[in-house]
C-alpha atoms as a PDB file:
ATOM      1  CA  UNK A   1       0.000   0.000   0.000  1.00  0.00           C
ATOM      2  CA  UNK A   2       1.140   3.583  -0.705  1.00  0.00           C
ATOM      3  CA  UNK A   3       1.171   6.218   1.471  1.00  0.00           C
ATOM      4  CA  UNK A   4      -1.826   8.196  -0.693  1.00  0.00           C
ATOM      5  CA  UNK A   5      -4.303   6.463   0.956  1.00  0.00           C
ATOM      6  CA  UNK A   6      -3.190   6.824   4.483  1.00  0.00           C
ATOM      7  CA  UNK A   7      -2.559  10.598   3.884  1.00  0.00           C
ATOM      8  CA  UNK A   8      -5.999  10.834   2.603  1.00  0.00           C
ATOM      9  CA  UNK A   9      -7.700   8.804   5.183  1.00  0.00           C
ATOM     10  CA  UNK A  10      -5.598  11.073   7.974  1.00  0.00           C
ATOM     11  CA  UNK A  11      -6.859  14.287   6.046  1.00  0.00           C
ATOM     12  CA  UNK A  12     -10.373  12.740   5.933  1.00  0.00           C
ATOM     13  CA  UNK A  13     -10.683  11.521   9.606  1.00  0.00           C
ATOM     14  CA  UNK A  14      -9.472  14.570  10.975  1.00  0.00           C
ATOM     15  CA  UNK A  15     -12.887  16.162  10.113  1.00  0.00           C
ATOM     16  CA  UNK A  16     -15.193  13.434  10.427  1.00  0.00           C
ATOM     17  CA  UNK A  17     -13.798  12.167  14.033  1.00  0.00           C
ATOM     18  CA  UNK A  18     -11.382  14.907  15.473  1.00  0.00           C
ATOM     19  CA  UNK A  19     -11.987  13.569  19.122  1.00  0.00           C
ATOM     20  CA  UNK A  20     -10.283  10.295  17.921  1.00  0.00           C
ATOM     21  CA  UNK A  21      -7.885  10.621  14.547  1.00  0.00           C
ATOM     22  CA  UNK A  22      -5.475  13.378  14.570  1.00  0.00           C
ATOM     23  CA  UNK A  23      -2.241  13.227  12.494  1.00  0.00           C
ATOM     24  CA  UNK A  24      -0.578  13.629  15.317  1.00  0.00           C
ATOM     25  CA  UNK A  25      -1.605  11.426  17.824  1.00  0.00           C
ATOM     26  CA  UNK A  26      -0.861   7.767  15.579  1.00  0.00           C
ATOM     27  CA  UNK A  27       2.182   6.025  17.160  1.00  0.00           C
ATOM     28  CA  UNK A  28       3.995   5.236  13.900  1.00  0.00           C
ATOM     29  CA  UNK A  29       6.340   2.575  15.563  1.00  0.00           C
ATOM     30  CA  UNK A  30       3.437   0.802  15.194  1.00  0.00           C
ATOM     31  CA  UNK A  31       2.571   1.136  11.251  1.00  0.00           C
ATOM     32  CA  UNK A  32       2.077  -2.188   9.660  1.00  0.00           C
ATOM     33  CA  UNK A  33       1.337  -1.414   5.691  1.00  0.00           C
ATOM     34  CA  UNK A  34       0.342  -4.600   3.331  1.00  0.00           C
ATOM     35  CA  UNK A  35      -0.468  -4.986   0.060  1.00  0.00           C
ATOM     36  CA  UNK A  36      -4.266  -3.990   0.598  1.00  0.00           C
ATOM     37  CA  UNK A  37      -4.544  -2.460   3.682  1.00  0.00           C
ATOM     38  CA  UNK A  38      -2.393  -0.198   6.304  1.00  0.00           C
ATOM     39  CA  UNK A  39      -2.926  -0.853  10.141  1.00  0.00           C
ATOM     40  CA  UNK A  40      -2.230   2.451  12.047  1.00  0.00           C
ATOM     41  CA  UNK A  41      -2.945   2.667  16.068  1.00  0.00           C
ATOM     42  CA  UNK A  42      -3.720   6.427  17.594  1.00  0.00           C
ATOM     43  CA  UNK A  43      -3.423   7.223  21.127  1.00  0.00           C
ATOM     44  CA  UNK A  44      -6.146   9.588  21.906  1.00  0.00           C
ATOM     45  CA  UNK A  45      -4.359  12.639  24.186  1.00  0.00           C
ATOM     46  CA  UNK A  46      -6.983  11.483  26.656  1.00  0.00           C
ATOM     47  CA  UNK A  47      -8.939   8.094  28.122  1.00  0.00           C
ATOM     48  CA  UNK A  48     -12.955   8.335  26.528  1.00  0.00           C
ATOM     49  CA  UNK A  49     -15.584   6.401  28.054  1.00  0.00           C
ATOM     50  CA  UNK A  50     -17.069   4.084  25.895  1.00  0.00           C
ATOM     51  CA  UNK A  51     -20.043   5.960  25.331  1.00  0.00           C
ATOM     52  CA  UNK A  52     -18.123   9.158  24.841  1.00  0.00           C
ATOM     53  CA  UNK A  53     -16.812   6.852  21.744  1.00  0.00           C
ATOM     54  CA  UNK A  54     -19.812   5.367  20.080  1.00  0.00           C
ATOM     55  CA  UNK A  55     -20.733   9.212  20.506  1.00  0.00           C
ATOM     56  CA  UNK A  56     -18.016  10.400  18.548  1.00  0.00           C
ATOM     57  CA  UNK A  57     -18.756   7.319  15.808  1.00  0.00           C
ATOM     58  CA  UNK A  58     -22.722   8.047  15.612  1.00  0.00           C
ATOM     59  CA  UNK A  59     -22.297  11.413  14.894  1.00  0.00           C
ATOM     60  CA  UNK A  60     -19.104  11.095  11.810  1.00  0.00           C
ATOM     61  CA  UNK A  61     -21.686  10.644   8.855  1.00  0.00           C
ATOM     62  CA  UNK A  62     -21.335   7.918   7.138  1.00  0.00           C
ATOM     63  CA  UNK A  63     -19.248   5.426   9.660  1.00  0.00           C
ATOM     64  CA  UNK A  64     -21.462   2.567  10.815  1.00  0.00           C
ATOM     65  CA  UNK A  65     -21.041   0.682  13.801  1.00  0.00           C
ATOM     66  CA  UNK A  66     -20.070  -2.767  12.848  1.00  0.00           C
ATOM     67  CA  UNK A  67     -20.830  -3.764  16.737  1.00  0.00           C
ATOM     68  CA  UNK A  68     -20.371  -3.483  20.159  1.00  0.00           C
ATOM     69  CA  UNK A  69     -19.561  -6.391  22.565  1.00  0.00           C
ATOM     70  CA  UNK A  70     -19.942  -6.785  26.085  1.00  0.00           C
ATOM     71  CA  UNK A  71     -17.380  -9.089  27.601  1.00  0.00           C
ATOM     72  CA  UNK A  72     -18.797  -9.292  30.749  1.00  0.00           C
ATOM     73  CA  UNK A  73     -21.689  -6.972  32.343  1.00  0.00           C
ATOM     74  CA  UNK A  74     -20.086  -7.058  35.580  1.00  0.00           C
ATOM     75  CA  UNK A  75     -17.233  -4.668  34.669  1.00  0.00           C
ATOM     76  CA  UNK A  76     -16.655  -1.831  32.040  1.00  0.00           C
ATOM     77  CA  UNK A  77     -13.164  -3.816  31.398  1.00  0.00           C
ATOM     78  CA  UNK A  78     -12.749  -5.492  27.540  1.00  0.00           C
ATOM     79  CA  UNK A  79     -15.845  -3.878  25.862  1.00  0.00           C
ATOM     80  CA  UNK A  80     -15.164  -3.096  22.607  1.00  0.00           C
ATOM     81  CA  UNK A  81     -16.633  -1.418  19.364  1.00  0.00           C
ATOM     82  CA  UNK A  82     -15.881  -1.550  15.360  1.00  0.00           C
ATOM     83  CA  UNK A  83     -17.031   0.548  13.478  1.00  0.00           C
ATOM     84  CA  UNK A  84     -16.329   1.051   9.358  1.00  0.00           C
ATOM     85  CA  UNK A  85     -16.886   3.765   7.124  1.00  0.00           C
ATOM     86  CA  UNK A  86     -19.452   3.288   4.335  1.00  0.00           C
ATOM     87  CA  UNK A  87     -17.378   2.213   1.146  1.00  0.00           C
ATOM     88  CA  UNK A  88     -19.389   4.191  -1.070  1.00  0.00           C
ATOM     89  CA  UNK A  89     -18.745   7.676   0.451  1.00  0.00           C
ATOM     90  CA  UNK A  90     -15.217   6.734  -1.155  1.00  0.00           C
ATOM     91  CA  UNK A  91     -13.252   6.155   2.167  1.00  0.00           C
ATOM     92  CA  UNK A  92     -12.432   2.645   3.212  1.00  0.00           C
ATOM     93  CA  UNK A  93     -11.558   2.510   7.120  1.00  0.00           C
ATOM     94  CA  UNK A  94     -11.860   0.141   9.840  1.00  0.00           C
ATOM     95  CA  UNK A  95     -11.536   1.201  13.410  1.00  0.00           C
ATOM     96  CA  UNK A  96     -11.667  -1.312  15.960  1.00  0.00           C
ATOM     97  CA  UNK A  97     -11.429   0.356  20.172  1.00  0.00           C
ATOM     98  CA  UNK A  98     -12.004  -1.784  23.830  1.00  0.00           C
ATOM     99  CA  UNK A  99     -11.992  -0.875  27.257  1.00  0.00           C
ATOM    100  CA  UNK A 100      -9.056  -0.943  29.645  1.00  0.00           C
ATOM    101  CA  UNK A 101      -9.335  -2.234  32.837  1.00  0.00           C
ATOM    102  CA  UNK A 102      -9.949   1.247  34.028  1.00  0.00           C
ATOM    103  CA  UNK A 103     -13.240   1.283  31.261  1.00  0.00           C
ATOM    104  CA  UNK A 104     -11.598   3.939  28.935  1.00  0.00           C
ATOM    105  CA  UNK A 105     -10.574   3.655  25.934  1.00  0.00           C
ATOM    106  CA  UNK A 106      -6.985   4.880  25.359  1.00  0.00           C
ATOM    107  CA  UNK A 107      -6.225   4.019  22.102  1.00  0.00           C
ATOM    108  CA  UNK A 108      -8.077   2.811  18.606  1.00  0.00           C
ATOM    109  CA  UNK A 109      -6.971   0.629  16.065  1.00  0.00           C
ATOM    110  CA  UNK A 110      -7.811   1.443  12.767  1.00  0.00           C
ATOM    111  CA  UNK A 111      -7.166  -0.442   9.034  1.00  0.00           C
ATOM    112  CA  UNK A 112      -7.505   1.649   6.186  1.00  0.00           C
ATOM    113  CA  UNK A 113      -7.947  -0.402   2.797  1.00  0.00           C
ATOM    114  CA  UNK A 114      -7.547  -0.232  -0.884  1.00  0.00           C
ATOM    115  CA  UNK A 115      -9.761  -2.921  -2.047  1.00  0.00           C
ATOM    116  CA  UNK A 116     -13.275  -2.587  -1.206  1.00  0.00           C
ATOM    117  CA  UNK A 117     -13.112  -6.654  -1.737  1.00  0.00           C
ATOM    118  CA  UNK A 118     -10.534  -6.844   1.273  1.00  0.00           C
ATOM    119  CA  UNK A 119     -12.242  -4.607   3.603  1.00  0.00           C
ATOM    120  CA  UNK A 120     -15.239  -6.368   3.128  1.00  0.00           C
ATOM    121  CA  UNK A 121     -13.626  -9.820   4.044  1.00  0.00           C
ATOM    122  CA  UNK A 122     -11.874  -8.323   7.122  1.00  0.00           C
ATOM    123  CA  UNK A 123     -15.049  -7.001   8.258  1.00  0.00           C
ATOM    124  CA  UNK A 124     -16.782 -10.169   7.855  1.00  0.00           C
ATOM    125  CA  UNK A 125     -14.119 -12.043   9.844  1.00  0.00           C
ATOM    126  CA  UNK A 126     -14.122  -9.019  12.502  1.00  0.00           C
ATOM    127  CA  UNK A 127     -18.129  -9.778  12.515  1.00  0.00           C
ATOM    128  CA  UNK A 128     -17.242 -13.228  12.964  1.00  0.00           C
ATOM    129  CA  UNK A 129     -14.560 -13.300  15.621  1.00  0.00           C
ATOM    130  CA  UNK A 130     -16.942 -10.936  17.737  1.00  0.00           C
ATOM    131  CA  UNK A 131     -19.625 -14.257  17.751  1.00  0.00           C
ATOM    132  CA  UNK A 132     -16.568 -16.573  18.754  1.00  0.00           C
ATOM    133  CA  UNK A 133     -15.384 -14.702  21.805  1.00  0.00           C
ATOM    134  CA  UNK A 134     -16.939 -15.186  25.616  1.00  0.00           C
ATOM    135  CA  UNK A 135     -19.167 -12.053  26.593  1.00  0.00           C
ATOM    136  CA  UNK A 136     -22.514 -10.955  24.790  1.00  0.00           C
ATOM    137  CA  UNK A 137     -23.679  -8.398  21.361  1.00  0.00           C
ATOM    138  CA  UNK A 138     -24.793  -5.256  22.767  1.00  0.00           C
ATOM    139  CA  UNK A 139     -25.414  -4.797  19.119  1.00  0.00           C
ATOM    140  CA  UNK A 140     -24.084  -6.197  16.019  1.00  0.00           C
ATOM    141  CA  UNK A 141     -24.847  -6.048  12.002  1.00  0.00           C
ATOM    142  CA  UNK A 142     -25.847  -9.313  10.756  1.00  0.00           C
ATOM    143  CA  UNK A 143     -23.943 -10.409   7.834  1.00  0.00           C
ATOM    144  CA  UNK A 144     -26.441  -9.844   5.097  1.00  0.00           C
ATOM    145  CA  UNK A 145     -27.121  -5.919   6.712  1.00  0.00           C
ATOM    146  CA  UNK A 146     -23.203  -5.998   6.116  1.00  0.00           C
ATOM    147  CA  UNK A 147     -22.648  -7.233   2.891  1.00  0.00           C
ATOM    148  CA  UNK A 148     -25.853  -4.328   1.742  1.00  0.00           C
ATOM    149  CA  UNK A 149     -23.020  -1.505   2.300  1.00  0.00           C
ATOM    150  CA  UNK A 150     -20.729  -3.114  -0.345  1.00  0.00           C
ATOM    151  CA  UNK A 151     -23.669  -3.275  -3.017  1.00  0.00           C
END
């Protein structure tokens, strides 16, 4: 993967979740780029609650909440939350967060892709891994209301 895409997705995230994507605040020790895809992490300059996040994420137009799991309801530890941006508003980003034992979030992972093909298979398997591990859906996309976004 070149670096166009990132730069664009940085310029593009910047407006459309400034609490959470800043330029600035990616640790790029941690930049993996592949063929298809480009996993950057960003450590947000300070812990959100979870529903401080999914805040953020409902109101960026056009990023859908893949889900959000509960590992356990007896403790704001290991929740998590993916969320994607529509392909067709021609961005292609995944960004996956969870809880820390303190229940913030302190830093998101995010994939930005070049194949719409790719992103929808990682999603999928993202869908699918959420079913697999212990804990509960506080909501989720089913896989046909997923595949509907690529169509």
């Amino acid at each position: 993967m070149t670096n166009k895409p990132i730069s664009r997705f940085l310029e593009c995230a910047a407006f459309k979740l400034p609490e959470v994507i800043k330029s600035r605040l990616e640790d790029k020790s941690k930049r993996e780029l592949y063929n298809d895809y480009a996993l950057l992490v960003f450590e947000l300059p300070e812990p959100m609650t979870m529903e401080k996040f999914c805040g953020a994420i409902d109101d960026s137009w056009g990023t859908e909440t893949l889900y959000r799991h509960i590992r356990s309801s007896q403790t704001d530890f290991g929740r998590s939350i993916c969320a994607f941006q529509e392909p067709g508003t021609g961005e292609m980003f995944q960004l996956c967060a969870s809880t820390n034992p303190s229940g913030e979030i302190t830093y998101v992972d995010v994939k930005v892709f070049y194949s719409m093909e790719r992103m929808m298979a990682e999603l999928q398997a993202e869908l699918k891994r959420m079913h697999d591990v212990p804990g509960e859906s506080f909501y989720h996309l089913t896989e046909d209301e997923l595949v509907s976004y690529f169509i």
